[in-house]
N, C-alpha and C. Protein backbone atom coordinates (compact mmCIF):
# COMPACT_ATOMS: atom_id res chain seq x y z
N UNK A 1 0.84 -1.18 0.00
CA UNK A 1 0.00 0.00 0.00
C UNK A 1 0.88 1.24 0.00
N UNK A 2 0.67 2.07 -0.58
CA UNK A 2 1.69 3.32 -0.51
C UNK A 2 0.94 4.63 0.63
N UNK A 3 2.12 4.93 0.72
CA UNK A 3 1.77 5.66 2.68
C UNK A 3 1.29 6.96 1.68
N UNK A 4 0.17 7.68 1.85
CA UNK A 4 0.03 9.15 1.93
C UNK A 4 0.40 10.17 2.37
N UNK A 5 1.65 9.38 3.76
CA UNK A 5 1.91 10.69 4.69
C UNK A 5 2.98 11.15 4.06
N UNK A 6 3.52 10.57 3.54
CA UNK A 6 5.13 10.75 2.98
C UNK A 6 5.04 11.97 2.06
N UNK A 7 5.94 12.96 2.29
CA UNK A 7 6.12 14.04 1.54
C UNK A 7 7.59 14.01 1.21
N UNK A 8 7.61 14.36 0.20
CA UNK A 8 9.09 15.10 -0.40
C UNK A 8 8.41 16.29 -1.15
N UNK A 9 9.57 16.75 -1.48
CA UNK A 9 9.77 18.05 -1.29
C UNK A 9 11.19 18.46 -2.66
N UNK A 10 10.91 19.67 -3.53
CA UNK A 10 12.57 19.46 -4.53
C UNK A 10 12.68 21.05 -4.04
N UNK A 11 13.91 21.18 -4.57
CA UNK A 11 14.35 22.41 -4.51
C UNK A 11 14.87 22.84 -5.42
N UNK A 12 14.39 23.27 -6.67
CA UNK A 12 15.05 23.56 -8.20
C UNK A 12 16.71 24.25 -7.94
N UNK A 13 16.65 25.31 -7.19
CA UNK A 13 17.78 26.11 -6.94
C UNK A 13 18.74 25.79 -5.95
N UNK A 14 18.64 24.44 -5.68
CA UNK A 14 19.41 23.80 -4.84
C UNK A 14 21.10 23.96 -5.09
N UNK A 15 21.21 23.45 -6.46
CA UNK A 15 22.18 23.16 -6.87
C UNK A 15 22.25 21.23 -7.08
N UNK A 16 21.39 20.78 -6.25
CA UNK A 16 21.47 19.06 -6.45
C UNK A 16 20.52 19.13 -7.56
N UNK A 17 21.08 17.65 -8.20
CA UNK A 17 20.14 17.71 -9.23
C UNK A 17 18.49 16.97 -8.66
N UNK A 18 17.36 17.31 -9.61
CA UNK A 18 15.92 17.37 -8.32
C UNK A 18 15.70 15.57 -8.50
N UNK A 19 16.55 14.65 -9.59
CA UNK A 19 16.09 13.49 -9.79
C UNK A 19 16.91 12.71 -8.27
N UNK A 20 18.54 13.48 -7.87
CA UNK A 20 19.27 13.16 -6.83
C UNK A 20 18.16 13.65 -5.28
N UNK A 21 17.75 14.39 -5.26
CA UNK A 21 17.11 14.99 -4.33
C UNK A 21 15.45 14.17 -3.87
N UNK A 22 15.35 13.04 -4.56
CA UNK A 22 14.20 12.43 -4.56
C UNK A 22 14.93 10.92 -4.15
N UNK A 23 16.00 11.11 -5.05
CA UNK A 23 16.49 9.51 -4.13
C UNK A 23 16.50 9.88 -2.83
N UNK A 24 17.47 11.10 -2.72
CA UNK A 24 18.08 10.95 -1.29
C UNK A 24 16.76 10.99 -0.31
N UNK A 25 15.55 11.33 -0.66
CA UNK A 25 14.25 11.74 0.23
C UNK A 25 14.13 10.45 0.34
N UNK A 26 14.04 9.36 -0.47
CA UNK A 26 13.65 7.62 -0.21
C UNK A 26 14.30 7.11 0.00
N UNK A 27 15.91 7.39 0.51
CA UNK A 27 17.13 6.68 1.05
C UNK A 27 16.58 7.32 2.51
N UNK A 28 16.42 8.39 2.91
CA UNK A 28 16.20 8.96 4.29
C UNK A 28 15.30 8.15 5.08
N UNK A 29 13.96 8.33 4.10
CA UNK A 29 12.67 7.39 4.78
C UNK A 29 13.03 6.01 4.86
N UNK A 30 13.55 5.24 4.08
CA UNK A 30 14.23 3.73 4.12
C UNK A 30 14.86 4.07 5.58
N UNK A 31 15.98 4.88 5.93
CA UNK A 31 17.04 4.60 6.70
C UNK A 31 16.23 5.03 8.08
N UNK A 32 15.01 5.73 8.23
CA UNK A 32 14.49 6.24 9.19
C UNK A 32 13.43 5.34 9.58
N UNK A 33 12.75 4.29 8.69
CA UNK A 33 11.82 3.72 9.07
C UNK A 33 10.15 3.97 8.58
N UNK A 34 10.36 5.15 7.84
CA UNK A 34 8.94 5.68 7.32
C UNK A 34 8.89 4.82 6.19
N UNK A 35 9.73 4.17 4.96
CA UNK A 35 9.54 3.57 4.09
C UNK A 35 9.82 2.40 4.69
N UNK A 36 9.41 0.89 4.56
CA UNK A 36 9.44 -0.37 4.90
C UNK A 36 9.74 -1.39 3.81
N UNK A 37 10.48 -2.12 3.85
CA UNK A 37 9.53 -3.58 2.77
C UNK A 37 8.49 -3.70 2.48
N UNK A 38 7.97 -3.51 1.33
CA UNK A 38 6.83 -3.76 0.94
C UNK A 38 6.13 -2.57 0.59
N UNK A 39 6.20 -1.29 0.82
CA UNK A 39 5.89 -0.38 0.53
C UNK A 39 5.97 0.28 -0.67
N UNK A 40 4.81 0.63 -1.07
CA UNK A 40 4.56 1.29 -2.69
C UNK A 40 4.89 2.78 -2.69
N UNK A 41 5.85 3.48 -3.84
CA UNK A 41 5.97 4.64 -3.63
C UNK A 41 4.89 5.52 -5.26
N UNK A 42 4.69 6.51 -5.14
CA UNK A 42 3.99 7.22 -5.65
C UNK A 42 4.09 7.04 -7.38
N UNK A 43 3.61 6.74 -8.33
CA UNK A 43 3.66 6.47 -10.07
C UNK A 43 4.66 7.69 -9.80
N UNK A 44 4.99 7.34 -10.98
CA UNK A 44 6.07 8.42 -11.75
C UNK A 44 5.05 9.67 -11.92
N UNK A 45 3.75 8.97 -12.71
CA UNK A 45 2.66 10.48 -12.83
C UNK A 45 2.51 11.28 -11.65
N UNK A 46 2.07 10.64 -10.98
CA UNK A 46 1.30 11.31 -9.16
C UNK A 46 2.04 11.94 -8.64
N UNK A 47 4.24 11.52 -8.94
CA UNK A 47 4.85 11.91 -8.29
C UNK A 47 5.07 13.10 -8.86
N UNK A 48 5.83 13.20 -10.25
CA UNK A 48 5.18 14.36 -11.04
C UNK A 48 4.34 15.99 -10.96
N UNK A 49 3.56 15.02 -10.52
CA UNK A 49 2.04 15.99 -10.72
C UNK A 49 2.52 16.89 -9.06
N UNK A 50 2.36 16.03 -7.80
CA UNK A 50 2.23 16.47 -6.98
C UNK A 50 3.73 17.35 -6.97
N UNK A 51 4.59 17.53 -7.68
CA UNK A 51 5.94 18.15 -7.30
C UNK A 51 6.08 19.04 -8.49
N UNK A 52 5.35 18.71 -9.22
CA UNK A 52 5.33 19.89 -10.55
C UNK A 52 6.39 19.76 -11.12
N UNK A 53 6.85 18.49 -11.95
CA UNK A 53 8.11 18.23 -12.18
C UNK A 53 8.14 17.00 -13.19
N UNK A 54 9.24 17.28 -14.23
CA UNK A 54 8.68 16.70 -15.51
C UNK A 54 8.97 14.95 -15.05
N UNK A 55 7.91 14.43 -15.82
CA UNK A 55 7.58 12.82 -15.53
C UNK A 55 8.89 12.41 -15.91
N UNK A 56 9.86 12.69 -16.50
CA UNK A 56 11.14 11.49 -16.77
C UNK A 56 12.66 11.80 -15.59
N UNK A 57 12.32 12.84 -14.78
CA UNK A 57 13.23 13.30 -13.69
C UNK A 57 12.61 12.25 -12.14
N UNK A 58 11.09 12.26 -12.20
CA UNK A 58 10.97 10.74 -11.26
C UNK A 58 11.47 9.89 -11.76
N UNK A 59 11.20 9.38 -13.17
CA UNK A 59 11.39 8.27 -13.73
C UNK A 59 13.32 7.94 -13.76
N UNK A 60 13.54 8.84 -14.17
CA UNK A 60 15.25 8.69 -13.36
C UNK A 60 15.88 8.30 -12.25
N UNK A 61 14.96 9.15 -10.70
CA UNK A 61 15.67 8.58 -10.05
C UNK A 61 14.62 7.25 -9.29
N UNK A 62 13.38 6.77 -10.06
CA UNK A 62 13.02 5.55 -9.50
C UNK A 62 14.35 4.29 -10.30
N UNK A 63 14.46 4.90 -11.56
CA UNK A 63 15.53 3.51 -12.14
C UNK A 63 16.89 3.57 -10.95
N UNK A 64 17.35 4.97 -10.56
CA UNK A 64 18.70 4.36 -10.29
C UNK A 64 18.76 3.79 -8.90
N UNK A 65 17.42 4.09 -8.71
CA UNK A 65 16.98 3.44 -7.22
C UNK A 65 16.78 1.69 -7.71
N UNK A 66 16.48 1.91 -8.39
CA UNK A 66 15.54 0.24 -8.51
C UNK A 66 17.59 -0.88 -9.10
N UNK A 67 18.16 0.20 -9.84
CA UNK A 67 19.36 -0.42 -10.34
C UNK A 67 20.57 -0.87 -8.93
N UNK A 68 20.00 0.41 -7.72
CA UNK A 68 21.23 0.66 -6.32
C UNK A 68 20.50 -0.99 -5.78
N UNK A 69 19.18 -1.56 -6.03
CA UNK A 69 18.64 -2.22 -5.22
C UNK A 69 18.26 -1.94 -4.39
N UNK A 70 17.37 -1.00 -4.40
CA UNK A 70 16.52 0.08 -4.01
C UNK A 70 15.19 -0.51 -3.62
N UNK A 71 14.45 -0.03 -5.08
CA UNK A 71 13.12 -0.64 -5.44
C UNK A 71 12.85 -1.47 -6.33
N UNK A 72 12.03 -2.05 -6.65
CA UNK A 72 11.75 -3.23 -7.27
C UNK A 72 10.30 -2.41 -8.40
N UNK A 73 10.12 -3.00 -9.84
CA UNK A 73 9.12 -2.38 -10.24
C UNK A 73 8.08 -3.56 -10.17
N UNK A 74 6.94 -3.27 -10.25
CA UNK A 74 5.83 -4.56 -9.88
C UNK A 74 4.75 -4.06 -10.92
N UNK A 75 4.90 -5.04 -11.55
CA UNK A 75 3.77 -4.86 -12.95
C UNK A 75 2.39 -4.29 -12.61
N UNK A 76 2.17 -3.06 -13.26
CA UNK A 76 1.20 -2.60 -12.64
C UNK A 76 0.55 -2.15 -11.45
N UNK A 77 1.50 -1.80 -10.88
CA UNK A 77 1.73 -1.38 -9.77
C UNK A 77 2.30 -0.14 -9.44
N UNK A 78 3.84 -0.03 -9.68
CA UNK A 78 4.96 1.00 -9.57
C UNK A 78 5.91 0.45 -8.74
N UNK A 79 6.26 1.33 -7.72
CA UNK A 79 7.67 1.03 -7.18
C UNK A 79 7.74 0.51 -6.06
N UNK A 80 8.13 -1.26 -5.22
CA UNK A 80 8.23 -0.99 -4.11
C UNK A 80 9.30 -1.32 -3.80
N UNK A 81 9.61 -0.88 -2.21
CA UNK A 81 10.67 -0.92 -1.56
C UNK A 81 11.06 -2.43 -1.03
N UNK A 82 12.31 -2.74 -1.35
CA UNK A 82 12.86 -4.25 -1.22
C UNK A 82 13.51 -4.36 -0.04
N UNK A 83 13.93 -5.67 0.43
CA UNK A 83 14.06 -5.83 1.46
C UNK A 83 15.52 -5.09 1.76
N UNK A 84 16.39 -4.41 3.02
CA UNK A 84 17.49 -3.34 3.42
C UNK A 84 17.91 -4.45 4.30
N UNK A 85 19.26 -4.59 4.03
CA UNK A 85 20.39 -5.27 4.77
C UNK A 85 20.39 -4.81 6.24
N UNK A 86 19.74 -3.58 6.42
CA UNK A 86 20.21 -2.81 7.82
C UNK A 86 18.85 -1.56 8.26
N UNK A 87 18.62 -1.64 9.13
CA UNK A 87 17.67 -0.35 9.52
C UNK A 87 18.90 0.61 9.32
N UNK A 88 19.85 0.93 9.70
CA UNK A 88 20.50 1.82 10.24
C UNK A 88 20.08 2.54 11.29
N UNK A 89 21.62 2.42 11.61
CA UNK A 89 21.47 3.03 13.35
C UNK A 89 21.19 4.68 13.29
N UNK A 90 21.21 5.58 14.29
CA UNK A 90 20.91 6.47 14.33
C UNK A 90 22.07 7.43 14.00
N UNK A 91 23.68 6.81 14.45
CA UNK A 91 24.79 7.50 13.80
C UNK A 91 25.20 7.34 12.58
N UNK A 92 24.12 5.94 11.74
CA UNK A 92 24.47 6.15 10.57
C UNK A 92 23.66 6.71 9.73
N UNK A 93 22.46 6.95 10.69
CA UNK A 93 21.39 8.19 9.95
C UNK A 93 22.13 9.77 9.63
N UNK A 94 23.14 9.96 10.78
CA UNK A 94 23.21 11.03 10.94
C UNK A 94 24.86 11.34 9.71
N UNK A 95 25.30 10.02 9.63
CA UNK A 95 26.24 10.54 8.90
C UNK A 95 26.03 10.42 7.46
N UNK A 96 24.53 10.39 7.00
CA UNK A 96 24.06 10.41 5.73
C UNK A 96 23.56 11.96 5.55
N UNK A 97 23.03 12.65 6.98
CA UNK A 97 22.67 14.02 6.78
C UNK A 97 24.07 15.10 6.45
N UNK A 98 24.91 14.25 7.07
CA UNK A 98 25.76 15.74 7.49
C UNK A 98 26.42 16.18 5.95
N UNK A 99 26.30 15.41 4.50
CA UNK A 99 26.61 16.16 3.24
C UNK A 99 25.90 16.94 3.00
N UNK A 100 24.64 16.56 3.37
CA UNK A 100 23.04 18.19 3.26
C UNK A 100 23.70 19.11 4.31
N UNK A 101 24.20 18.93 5.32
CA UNK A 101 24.08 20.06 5.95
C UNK A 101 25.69 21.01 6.15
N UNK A 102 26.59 20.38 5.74
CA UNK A 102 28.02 21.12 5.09
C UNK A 102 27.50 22.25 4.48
N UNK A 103 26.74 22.03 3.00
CA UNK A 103 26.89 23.18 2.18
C UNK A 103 25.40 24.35 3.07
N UNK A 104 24.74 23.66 3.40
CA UNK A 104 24.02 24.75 4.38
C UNK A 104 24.93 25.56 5.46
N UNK A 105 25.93 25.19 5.86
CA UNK A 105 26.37 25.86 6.91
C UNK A 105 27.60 26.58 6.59
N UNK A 106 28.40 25.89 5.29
CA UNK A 106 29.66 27.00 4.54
C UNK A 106 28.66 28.49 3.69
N UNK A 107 27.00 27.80 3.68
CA UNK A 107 26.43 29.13 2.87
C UNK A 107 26.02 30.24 4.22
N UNK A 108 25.85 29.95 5.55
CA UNK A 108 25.50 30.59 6.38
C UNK A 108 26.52 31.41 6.82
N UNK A 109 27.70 30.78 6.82
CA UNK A 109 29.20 31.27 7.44
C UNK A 109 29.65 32.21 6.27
N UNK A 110 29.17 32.17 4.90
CA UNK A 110 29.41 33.21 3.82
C UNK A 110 28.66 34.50 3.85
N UNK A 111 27.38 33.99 4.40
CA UNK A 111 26.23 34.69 5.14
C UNK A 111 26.89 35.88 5.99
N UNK A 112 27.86 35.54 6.88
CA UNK A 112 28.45 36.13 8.07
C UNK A 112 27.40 36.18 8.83
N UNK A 113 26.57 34.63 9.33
CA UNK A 113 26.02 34.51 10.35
C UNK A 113 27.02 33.52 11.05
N UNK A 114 26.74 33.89 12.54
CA UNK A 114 27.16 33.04 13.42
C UNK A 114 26.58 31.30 13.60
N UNK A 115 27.23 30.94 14.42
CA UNK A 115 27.31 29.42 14.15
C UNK A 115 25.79 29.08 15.02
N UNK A 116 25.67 29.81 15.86
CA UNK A 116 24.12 30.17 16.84
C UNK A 116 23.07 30.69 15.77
N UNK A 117 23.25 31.42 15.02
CA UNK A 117 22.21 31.49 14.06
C UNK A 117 22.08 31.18 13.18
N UNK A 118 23.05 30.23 12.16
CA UNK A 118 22.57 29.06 11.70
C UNK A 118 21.81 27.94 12.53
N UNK A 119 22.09 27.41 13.76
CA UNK A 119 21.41 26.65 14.50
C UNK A 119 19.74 26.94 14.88
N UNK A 120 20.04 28.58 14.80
CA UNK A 120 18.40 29.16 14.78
C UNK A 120 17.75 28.78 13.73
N UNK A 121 18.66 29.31 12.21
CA UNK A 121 17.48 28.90 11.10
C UNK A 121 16.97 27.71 11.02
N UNK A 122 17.96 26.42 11.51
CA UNK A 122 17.58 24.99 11.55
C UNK A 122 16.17 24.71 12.71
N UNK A 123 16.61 25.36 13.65
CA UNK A 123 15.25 25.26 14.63
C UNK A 123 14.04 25.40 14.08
N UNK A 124 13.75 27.01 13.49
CA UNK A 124 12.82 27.60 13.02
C UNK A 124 12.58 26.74 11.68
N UNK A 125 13.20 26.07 10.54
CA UNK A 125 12.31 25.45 10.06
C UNK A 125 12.06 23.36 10.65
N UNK A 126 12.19 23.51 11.57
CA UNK A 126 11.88 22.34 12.43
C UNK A 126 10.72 22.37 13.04
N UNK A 127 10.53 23.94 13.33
CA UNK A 127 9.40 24.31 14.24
C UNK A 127 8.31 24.51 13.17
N UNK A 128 8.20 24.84 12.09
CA UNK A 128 7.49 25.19 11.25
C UNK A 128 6.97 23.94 10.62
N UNK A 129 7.69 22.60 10.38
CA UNK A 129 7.63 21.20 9.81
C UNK A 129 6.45 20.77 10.67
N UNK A 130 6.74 20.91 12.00
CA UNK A 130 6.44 20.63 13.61
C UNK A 130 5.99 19.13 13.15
N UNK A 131 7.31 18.60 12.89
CA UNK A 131 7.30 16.62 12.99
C UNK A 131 7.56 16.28 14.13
């Protein structure tokens, strides 16, 4: 069954590319526990549609997912998630974040904000998510 709660999210002006930025959202949920075995992720259309984003940039990064041994495609169906060697632990959750959060914090320190108010902006959109 595919979860409804699950959101991703792209960021055109990121600088990542938005097909990389959709794996890494279904490597996160895998490594966090929101995606499971067995779980269906969104058509290429739906995903698309709901992200406003051309149908062959999902379709990219469901293949290189499905090629990493990722996901699996299921006839008529779409994409689900295959069985993970590892939940991962929580320090190896964290050492999958910390490449997202390098270039956030060399752009804050270019900023000439302090290292306390980068930690603010991270709060404030934590507080705003309110997960």
């Amino acid at each position: 069954m595919t979860k409804q709660s699950l959101q991703f999210e792209v960021h055109p002006s990121s600088g990542v590319p938005i097909y990389r930025q959709i794996m890494d959202q279904v490597l996160a949920m895998i490594s966090s526990g929101r995606l499971v075995e067995g779980d269906l992720l969104p058509s290429v259309r739906q995903m698309a549609e709901d992200l406003q984003i051309n149908m062959m940039t999902v379709s990219k990064a469901w293949a290189r997912l499905e090629a990493e041994g990722v996901l699996e495609r299921v006839r008529g169906r779409g994409m689900r998630v295959v069985p993970q060697d590892c939940d991962g632990s929580v320090a190896q959750r964290k050492d999958t974040l910390k490449p997202l959060v390098d270039p956030m914090v060399t752009r804050g320190q270019q900023l000439g904000l302090t290292n306390q108010q980068i930690m603010d902006v991270v709060k404030s959109v934590l507080r705003e998510r309110k997960v």
